[in-house]
C-alpha atoms as a PDB file:
ATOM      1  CA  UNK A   1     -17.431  -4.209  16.358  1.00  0.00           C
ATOM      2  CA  UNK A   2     -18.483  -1.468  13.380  1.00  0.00           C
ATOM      3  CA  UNK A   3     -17.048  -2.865  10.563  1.00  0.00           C
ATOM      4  CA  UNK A   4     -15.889   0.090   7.673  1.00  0.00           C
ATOM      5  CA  UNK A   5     -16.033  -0.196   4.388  1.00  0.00           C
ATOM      6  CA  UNK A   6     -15.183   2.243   1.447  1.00  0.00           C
ATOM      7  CA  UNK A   7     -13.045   4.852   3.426  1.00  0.00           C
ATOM      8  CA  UNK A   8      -9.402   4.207   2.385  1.00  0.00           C
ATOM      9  CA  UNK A   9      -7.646   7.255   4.283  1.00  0.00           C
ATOM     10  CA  UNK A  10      -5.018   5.062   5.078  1.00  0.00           C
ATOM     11  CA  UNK A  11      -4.048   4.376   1.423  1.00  0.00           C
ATOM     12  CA  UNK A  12      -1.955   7.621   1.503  1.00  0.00           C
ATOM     13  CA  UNK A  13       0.227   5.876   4.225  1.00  0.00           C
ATOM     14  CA  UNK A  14       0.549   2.891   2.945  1.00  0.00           C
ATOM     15  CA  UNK A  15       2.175   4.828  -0.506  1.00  0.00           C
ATOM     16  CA  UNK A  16       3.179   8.605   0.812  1.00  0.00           C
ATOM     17  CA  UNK A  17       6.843   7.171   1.464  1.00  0.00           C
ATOM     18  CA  UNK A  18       6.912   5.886  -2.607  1.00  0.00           C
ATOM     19  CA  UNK A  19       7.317   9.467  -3.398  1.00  0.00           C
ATOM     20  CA  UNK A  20      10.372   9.759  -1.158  1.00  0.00           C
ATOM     21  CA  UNK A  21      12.051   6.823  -2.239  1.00  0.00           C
ATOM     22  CA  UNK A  22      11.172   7.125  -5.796  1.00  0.00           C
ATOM     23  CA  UNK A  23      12.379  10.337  -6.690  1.00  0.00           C
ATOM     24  CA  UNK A  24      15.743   9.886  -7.084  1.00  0.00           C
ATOM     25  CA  UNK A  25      15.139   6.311  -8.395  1.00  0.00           C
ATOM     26  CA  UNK A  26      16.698   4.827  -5.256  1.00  0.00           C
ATOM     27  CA  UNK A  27      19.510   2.523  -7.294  1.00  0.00           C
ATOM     28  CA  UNK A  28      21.508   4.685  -5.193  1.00  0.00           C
ATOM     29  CA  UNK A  29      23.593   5.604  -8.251  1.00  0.00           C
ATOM     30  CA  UNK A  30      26.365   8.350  -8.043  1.00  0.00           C
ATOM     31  CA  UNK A  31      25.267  11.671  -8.829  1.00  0.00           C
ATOM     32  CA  UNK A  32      27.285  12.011 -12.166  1.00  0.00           C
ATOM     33  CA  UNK A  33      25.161   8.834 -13.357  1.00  0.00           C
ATOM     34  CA  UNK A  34      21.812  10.429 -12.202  1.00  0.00           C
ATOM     35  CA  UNK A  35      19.473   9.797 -15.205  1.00  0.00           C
ATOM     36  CA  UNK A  36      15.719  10.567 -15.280  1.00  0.00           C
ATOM     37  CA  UNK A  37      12.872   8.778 -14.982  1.00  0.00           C
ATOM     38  CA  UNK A  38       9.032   7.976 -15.481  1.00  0.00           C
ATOM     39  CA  UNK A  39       7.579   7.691 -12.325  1.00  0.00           C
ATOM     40  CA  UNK A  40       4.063   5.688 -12.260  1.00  0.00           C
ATOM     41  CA  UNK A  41       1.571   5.394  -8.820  1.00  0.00           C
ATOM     42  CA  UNK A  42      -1.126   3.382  -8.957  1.00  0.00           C
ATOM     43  CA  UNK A  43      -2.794   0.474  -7.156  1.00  0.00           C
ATOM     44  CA  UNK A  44      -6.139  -1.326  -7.540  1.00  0.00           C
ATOM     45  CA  UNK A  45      -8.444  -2.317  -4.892  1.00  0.00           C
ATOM     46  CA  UNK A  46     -10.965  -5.050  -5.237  1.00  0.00           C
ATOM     47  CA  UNK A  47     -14.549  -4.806  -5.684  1.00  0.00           C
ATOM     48  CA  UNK A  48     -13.802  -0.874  -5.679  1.00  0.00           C
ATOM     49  CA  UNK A  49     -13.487   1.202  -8.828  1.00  0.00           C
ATOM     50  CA  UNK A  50     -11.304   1.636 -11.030  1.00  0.00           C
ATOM     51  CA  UNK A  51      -8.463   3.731 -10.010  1.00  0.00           C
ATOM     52  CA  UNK A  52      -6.147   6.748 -11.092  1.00  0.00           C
ATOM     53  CA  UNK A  53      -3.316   6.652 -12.575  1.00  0.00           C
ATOM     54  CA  UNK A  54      -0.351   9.467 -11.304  1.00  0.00           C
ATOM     55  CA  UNK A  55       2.886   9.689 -13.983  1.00  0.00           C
ATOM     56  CA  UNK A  56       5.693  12.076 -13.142  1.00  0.00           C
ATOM     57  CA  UNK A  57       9.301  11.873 -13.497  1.00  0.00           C
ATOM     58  CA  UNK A  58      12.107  11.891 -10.936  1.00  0.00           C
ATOM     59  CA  UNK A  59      13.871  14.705  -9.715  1.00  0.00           C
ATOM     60  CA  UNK A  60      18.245  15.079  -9.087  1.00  0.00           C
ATOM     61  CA  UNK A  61      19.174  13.624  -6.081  1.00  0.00           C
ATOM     62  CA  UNK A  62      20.013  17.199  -4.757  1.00  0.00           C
ATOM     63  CA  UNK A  63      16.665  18.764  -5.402  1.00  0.00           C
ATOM     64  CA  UNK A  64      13.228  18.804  -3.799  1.00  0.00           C
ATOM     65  CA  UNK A  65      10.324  16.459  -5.615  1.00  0.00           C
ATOM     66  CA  UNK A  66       7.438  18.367  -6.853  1.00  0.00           C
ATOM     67  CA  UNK A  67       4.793  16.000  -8.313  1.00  0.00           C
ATOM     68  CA  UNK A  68       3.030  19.497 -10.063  1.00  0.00           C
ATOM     69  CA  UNK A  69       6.476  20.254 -11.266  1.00  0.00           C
ATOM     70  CA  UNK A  70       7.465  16.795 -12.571  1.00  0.00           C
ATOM     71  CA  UNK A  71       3.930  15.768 -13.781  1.00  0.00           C
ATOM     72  CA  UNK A  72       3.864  14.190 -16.853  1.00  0.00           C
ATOM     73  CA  UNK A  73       1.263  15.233 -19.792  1.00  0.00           C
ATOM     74  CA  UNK A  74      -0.301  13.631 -22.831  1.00  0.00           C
ATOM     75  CA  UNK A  75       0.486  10.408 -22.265  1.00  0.00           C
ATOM     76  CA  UNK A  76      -1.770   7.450 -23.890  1.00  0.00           C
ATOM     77  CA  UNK A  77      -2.813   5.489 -20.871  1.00  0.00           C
ATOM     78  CA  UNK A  78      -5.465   1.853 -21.277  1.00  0.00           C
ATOM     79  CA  UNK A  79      -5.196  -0.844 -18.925  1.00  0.00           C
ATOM     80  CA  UNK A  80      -6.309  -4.434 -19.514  1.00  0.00           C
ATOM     81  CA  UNK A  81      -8.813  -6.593 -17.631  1.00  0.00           C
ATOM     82  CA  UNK A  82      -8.405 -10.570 -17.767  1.00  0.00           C
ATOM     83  CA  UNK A  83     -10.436 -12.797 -15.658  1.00  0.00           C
ATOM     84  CA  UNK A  84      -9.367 -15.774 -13.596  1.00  0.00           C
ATOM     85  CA  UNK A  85      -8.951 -18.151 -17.211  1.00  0.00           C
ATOM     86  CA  UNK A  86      -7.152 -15.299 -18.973  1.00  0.00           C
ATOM     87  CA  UNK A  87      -9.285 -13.769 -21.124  1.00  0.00           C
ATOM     88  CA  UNK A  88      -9.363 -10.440 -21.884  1.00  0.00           C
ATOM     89  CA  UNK A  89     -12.705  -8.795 -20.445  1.00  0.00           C
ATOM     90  CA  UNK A  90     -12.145  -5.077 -21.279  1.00  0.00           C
ATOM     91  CA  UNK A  91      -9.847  -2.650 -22.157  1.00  0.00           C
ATOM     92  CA  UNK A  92      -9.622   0.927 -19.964  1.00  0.00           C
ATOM     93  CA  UNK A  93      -8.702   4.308 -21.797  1.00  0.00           C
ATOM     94  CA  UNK A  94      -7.441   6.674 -19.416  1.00  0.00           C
ATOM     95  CA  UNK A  95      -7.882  10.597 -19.896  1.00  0.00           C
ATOM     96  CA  UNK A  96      -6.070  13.640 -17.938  1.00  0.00           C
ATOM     97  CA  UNK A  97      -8.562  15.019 -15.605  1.00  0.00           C
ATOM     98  CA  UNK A  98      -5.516  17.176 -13.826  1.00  0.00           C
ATOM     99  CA  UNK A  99      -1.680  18.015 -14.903  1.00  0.00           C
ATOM    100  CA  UNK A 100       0.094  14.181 -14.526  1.00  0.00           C
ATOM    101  CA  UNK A 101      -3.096  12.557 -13.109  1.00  0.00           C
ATOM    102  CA  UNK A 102      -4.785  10.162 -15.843  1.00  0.00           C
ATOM    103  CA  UNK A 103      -8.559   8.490 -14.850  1.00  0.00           C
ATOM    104  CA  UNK A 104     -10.943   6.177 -16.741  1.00  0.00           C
ATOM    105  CA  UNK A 105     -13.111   7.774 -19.082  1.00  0.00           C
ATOM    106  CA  UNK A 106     -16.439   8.706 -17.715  1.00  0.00           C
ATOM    107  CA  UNK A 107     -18.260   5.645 -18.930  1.00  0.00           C
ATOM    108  CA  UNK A 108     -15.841   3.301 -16.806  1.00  0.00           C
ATOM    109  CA  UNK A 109     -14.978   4.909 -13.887  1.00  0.00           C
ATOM    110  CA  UNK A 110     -18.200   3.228 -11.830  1.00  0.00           C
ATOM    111  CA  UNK A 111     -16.907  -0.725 -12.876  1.00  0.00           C
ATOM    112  CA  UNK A 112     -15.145  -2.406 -10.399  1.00  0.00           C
ATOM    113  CA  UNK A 113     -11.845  -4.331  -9.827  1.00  0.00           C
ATOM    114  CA  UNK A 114     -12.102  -7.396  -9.910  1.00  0.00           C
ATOM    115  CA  UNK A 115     -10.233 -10.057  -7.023  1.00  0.00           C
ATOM    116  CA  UNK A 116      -8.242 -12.437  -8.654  1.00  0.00           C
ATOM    117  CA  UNK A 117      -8.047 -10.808 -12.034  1.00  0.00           C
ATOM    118  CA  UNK A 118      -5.117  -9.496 -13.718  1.00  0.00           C
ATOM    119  CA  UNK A 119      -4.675  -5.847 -14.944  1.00  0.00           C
ATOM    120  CA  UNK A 120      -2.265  -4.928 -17.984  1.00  0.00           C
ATOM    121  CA  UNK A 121      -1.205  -1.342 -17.420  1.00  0.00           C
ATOM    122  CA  UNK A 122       0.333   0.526 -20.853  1.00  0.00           C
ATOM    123  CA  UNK A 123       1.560   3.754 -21.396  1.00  0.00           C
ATOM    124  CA  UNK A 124       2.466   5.101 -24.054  1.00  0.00           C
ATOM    125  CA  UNK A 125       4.255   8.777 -24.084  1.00  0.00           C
ATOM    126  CA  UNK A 126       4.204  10.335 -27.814  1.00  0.00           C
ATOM    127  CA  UNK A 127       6.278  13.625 -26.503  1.00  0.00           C
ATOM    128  CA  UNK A 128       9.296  11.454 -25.819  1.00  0.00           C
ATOM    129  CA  UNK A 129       9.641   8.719 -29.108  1.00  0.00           C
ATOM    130  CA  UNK A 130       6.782   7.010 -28.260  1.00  0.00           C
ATOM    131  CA  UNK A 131       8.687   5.810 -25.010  1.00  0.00           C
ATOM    132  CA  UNK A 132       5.978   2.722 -23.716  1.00  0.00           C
ATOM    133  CA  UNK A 133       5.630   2.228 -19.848  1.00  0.00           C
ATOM    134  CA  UNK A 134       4.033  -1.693 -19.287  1.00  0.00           C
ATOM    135  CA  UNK A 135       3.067  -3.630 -16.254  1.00  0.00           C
ATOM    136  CA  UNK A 136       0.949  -6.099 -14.696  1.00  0.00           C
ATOM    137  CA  UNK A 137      -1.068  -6.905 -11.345  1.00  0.00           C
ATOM    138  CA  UNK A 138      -2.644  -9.585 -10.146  1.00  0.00           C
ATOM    139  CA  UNK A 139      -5.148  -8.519  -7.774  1.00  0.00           C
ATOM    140  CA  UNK A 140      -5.372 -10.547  -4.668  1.00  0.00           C
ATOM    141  CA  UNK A 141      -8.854 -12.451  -3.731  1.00  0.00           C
ATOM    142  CA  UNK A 142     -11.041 -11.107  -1.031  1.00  0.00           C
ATOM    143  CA  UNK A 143     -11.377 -11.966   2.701  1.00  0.00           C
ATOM    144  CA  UNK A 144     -13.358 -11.182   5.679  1.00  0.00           C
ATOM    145  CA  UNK A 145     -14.437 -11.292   9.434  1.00  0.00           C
ATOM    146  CA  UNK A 146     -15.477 -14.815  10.301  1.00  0.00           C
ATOM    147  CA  UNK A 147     -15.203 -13.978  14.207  1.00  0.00           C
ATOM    148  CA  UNK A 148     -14.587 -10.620  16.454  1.00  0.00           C
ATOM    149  CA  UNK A 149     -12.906 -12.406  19.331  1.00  0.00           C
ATOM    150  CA  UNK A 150     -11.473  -9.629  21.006  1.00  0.00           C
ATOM    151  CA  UNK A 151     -12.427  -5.458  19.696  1.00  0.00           C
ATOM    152  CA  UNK A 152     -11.365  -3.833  22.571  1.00  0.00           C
ATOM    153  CA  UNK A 153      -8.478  -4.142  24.756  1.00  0.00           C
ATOM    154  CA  UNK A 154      -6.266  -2.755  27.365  1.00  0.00           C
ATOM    155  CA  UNK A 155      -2.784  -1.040  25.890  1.00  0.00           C
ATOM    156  CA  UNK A 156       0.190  -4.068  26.062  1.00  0.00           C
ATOM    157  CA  UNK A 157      -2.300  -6.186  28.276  1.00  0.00           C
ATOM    158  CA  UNK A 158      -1.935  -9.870  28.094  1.00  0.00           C
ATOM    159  CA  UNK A 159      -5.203 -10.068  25.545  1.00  0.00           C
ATOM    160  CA  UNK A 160      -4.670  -8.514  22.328  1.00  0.00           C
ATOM    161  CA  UNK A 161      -7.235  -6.963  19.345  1.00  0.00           C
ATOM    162  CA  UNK A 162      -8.084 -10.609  18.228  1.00  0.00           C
ATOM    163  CA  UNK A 163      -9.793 -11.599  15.109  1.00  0.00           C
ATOM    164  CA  UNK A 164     -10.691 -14.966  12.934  1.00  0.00           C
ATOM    165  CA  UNK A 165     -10.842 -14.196   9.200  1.00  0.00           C
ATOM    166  CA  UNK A 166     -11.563 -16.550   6.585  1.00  0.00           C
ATOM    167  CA  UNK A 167      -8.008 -17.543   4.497  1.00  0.00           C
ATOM    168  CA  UNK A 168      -8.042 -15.853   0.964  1.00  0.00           C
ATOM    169  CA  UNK A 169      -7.365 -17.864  -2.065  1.00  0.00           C
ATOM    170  CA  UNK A 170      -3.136 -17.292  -3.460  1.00  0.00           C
ATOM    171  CA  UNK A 171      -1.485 -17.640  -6.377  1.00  0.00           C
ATOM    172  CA  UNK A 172       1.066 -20.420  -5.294  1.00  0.00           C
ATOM    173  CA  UNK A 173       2.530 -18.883  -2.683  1.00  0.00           C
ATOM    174  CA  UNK A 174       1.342 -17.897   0.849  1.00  0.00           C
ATOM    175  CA  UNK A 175      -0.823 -14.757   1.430  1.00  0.00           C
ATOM    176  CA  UNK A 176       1.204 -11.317   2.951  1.00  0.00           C
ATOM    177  CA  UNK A 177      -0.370  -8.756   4.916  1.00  0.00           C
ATOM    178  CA  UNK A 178       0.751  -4.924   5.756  1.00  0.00           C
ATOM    179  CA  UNK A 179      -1.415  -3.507   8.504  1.00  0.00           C
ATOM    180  CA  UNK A 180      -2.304   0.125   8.741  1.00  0.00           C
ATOM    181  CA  UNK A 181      -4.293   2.371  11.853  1.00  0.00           C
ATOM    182  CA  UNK A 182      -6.148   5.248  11.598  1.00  0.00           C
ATOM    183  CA  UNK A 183      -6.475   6.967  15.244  1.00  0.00           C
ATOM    184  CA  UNK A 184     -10.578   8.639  15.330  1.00  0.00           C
ATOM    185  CA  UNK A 185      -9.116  10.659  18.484  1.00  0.00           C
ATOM    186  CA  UNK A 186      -6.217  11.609  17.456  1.00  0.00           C
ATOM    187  CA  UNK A 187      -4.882  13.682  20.299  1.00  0.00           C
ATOM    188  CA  UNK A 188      -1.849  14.691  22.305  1.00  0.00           C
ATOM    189  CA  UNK A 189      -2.577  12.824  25.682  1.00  0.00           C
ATOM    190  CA  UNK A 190      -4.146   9.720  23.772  1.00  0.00           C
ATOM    191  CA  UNK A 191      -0.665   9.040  22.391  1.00  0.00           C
ATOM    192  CA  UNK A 192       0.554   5.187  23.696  1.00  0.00           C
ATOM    193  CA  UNK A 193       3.782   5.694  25.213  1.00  0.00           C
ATOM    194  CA  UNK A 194       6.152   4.332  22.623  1.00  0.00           C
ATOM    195  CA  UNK A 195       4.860   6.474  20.049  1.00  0.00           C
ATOM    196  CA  UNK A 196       5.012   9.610  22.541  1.00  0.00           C
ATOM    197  CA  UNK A 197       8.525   9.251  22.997  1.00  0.00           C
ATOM    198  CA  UNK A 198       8.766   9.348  19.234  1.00  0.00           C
ATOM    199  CA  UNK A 199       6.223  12.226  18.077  1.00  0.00           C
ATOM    200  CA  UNK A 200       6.800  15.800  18.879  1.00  0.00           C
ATOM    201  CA  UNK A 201       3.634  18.382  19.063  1.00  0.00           C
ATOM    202  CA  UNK A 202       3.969  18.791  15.495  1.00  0.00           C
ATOM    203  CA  UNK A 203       3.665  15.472  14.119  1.00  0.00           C
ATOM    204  CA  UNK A 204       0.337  14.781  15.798  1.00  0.00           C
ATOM    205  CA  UNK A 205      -0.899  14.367  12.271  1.00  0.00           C
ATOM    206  CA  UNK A 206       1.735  11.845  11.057  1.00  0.00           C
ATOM    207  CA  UNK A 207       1.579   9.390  14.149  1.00  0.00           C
ATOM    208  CA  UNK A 208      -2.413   9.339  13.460  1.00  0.00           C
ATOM    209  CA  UNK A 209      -1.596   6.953  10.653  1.00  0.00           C
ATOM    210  CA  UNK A 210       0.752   4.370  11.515  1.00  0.00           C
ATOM    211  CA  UNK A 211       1.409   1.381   9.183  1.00  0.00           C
ATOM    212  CA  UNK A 212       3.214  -1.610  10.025  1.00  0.00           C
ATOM    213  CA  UNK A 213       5.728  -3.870   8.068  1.00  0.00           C
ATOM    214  CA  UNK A 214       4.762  -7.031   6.112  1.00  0.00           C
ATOM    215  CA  UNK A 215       3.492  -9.901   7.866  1.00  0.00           C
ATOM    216  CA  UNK A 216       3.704 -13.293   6.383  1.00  0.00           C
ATOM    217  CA  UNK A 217       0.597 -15.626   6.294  1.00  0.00           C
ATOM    218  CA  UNK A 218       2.640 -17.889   8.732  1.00  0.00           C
ATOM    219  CA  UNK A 219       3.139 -15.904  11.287  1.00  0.00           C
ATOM    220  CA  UNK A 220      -1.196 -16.291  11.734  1.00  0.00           C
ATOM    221  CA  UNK A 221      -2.361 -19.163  13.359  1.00  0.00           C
ATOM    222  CA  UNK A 222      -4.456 -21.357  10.946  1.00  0.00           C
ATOM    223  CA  UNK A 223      -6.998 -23.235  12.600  1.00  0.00           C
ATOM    224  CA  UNK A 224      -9.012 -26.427  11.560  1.00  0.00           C
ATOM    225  CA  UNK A 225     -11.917 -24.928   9.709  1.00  0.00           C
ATOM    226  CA  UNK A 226      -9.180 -23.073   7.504  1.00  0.00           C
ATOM    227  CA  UNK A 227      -9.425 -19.631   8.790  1.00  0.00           C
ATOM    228  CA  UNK A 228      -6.775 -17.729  10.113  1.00  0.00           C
ATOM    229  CA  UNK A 229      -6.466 -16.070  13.522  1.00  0.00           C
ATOM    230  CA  UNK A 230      -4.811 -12.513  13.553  1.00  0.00           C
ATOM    231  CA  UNK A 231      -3.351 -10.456  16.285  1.00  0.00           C
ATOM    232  CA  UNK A 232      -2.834  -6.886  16.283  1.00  0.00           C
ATOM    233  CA  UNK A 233       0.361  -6.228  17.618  1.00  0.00           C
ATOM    234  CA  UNK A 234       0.781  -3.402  19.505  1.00  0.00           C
ATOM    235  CA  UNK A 235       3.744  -1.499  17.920  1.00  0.00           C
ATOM    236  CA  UNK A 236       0.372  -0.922  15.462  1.00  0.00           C
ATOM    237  CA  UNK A 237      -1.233   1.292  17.569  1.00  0.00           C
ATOM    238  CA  UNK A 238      -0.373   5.046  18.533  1.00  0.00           C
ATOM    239  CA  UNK A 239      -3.622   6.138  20.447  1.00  0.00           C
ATOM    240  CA  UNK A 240      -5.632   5.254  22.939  1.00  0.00           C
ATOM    241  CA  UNK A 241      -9.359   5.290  21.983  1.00  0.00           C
ATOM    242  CA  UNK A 242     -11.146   3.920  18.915  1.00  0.00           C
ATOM    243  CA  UNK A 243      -8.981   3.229  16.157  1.00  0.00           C
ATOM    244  CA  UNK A 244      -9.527   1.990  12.577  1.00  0.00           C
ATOM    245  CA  UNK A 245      -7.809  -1.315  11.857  1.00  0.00           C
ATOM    246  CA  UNK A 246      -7.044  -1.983   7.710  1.00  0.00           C
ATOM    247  CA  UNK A 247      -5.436  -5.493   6.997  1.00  0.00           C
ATOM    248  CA  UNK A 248      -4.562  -5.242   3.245  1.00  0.00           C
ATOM    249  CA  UNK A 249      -3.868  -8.577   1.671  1.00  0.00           C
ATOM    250  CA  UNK A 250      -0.812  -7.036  -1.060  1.00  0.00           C
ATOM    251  CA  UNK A 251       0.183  -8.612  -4.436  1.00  0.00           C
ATOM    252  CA  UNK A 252       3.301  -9.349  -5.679  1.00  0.00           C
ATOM    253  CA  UNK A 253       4.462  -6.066  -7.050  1.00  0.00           C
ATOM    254  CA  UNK A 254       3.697  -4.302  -3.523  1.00  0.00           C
ATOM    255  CA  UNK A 255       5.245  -7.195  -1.572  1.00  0.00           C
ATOM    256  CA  UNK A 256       8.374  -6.902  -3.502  1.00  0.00           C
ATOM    257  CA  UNK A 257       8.375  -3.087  -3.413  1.00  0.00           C
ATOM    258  CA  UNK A 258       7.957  -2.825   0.260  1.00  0.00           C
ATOM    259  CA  UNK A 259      10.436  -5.654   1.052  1.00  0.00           C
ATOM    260  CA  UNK A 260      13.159  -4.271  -0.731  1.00  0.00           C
ATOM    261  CA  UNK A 261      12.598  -0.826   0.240  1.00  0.00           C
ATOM    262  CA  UNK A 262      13.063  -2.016   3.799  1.00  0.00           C
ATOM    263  CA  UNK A 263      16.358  -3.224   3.101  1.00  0.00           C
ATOM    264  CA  UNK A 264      17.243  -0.182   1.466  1.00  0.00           C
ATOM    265  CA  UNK A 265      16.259   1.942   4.141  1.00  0.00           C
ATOM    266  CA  UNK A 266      18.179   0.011   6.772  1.00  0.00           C
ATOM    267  CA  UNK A 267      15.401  -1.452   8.075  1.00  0.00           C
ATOM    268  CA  UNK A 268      14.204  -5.660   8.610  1.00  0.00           C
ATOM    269  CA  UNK A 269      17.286  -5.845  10.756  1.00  0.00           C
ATOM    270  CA  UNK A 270      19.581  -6.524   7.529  1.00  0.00           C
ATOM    271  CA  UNK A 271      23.291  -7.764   7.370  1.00  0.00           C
ATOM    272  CA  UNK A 272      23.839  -7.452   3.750  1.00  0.00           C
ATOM    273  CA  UNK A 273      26.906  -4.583   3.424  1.00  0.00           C
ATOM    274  CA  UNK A 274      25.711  -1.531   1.823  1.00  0.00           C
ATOM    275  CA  UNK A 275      27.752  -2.616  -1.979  1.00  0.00           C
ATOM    276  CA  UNK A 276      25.142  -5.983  -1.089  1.00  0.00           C
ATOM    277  CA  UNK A 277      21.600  -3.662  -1.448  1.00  0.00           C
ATOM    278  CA  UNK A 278      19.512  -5.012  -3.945  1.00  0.00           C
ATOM    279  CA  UNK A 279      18.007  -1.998  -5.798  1.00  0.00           C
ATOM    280  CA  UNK A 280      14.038  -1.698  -5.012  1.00  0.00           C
ATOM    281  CA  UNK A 281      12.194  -3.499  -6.766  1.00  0.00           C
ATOM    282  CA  UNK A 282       9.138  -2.087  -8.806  1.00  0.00           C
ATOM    283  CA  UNK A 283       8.161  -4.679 -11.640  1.00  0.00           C
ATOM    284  CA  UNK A 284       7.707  -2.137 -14.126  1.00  0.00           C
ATOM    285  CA  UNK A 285       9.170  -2.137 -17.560  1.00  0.00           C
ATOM    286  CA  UNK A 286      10.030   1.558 -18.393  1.00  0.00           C
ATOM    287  CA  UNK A 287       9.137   3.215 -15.259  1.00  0.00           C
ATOM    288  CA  UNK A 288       9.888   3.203 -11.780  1.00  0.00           C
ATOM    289  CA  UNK A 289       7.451   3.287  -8.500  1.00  0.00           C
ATOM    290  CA  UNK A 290       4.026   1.094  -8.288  1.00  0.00           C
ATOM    291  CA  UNK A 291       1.594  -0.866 -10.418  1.00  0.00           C
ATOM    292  CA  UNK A 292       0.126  -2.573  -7.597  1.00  0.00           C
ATOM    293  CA  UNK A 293      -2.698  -4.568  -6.378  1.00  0.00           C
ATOM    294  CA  UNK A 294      -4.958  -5.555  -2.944  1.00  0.00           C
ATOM    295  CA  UNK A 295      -7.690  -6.648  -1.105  1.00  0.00           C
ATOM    296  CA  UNK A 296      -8.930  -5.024   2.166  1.00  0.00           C
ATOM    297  CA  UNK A 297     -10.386  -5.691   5.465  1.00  0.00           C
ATOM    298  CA  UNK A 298     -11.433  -2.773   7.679  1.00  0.00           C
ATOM    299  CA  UNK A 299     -12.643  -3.143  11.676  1.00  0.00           C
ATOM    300  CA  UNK A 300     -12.519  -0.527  14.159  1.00  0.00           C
ATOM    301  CA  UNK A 301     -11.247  -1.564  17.923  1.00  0.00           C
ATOM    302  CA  UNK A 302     -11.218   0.152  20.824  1.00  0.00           C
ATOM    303  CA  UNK A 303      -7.805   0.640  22.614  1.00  0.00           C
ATOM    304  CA  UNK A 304      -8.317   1.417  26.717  1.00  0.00           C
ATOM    305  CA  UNK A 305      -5.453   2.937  28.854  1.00  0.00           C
ATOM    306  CA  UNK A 306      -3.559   0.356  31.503  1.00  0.00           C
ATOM    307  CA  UNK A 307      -4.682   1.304  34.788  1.00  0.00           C
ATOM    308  CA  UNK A 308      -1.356   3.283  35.540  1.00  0.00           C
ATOM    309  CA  UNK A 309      -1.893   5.766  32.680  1.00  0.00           C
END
């Protein structure tokens, strides 16, 4: 196994749908009561740098999203570092390097974030009254490859992309996953047949990144030495070939974002009635979309075609 580090193309996936959902706010309000709102994107990584910080607003439910058109300007952006005892470390000011998109000044862009930290995110927007935007993060601890038990596989075979990683520390509750895959050869006749029933010509592109829902530290097996045993399931993987494997361990702001856009989407097999719905929720006071947090594993497997393909 080649383990990769540093290369987080599959961040996009994990967040390209918070644009879609966002927009409109997704309280699924009428569209007499549609009222506008700061839209913030932004999730730290640990033991990578600092990251940017996107601010926009939302757009009418009945017109196209435009982040260059809704980008938001001059805003006063810092964010707060607190170690594990909670004490403040440092404090980030933020500058507009392009229309809407805010990053650390030059002299803090190379420090890194820090697992099981917290990060204080405030905005403060001096066009509109002074209107503040706050949040807060908890980054989740680091974890990694203890054992490659199986890197290569045949498609649905009885053996599946296997791995033992070592069980990352949580904040009172039990750790939750979202795996993502990034096809290397993504192309038309490597497509697994669920996902070719589902992908035209067209959306090559899309099905290269596939990202799957959350998964719950107890659906793992835990074995005696503490570490956990993970599984790729297969619904995971849309090509044949090598294939990059990221297991993000997610805080609580991106665990409750994702769950609860799920149910609003109709997905997670729900049974609440639509007047039922919880809004999404985003954990942001004065905003809506993400202030989030994770850790990240990387591996790339090998995915062979069943002897009939």
């Amino acid at each position: 196994m080649n383990p990769v580090t540093k290369h987080h193309n599959l961040l996009p996936l994990l967040f390209a749908v918070m644009a879609v959902t966002s927009l409109s706010g997704c309280d699924l309000y009428g569209q007499d009561d549609y009222v506008e709102q700061y839209m913030v994107e932004s999730y730290l990584i640990a033991n990578n740098e600092m990251p940017e910080i996107r601010l926009s607003t939302t757009a009418p439910f009945n017109e196209n999203y435009f982040f260059d058109e809704r980008a938001v300007s001059n805003a006063d952006i810092r964010v707060m570092s607190y170690d594990e005892e909670g004490n403040h470390d440092k404090t980030y000011h933020y500058s507009e390097t392009g229309r809407g998109i805010y990053r650390p000044l030059s002299d803090d862009r190379s420090d890194l974030v820090q697992p099981r930290w917290t990060y204080e995110l405030d905005i403060v927007i001096p066009d509109d009254n002074e209107h503040r935007i706050e949040a807060r993060t908890s980054v989740p601890d680091t974890f990694s490859v203890k054992e490659v038990i199986r890197d290569s596989a045949v498609y649905q075979g009885s053996e599946q992309l296997e791995f033992r990683i070592t069980r990352n520390r949580a904040n009172d509750r039990q750790n939750y996953f979202i795996y993502a895959t990034r096809a290397l050869d993504p192309v038309e006749e490597n497509l697994t047949p669920f996902w070719r029933d589902i992908f035209e010509d067209e959306d090559i592109e899309e099905a290269r990144r596939i990202r799957t829902s959350i998964v719950n530290e107890e659906n793992f097996d835990l074995n005696p030495d503490g570490t956990l045993t993970l599984r790729m399931p297969w619904i995971g993987i849309a090509f044949y070939g090598p294939n990059v494997i990221s297991t993000f361990s997610i805080d609580d702001n991106t665990f409750d974002y994702f769950r609860s856009q799920t149910v609003q989407v109709g997905g997670g097999n729900s049974t609440l009635a639509p007047g039922e719905i919880q809004n999404i929720i985003y954990n942001l006071d004065g905003a809506i979309g993400l202030f989030g947090s994770m850790s990240e594993l990387q591996m790339e497997v090998y995915v062979e075609r069943p002897p009939s393909h």
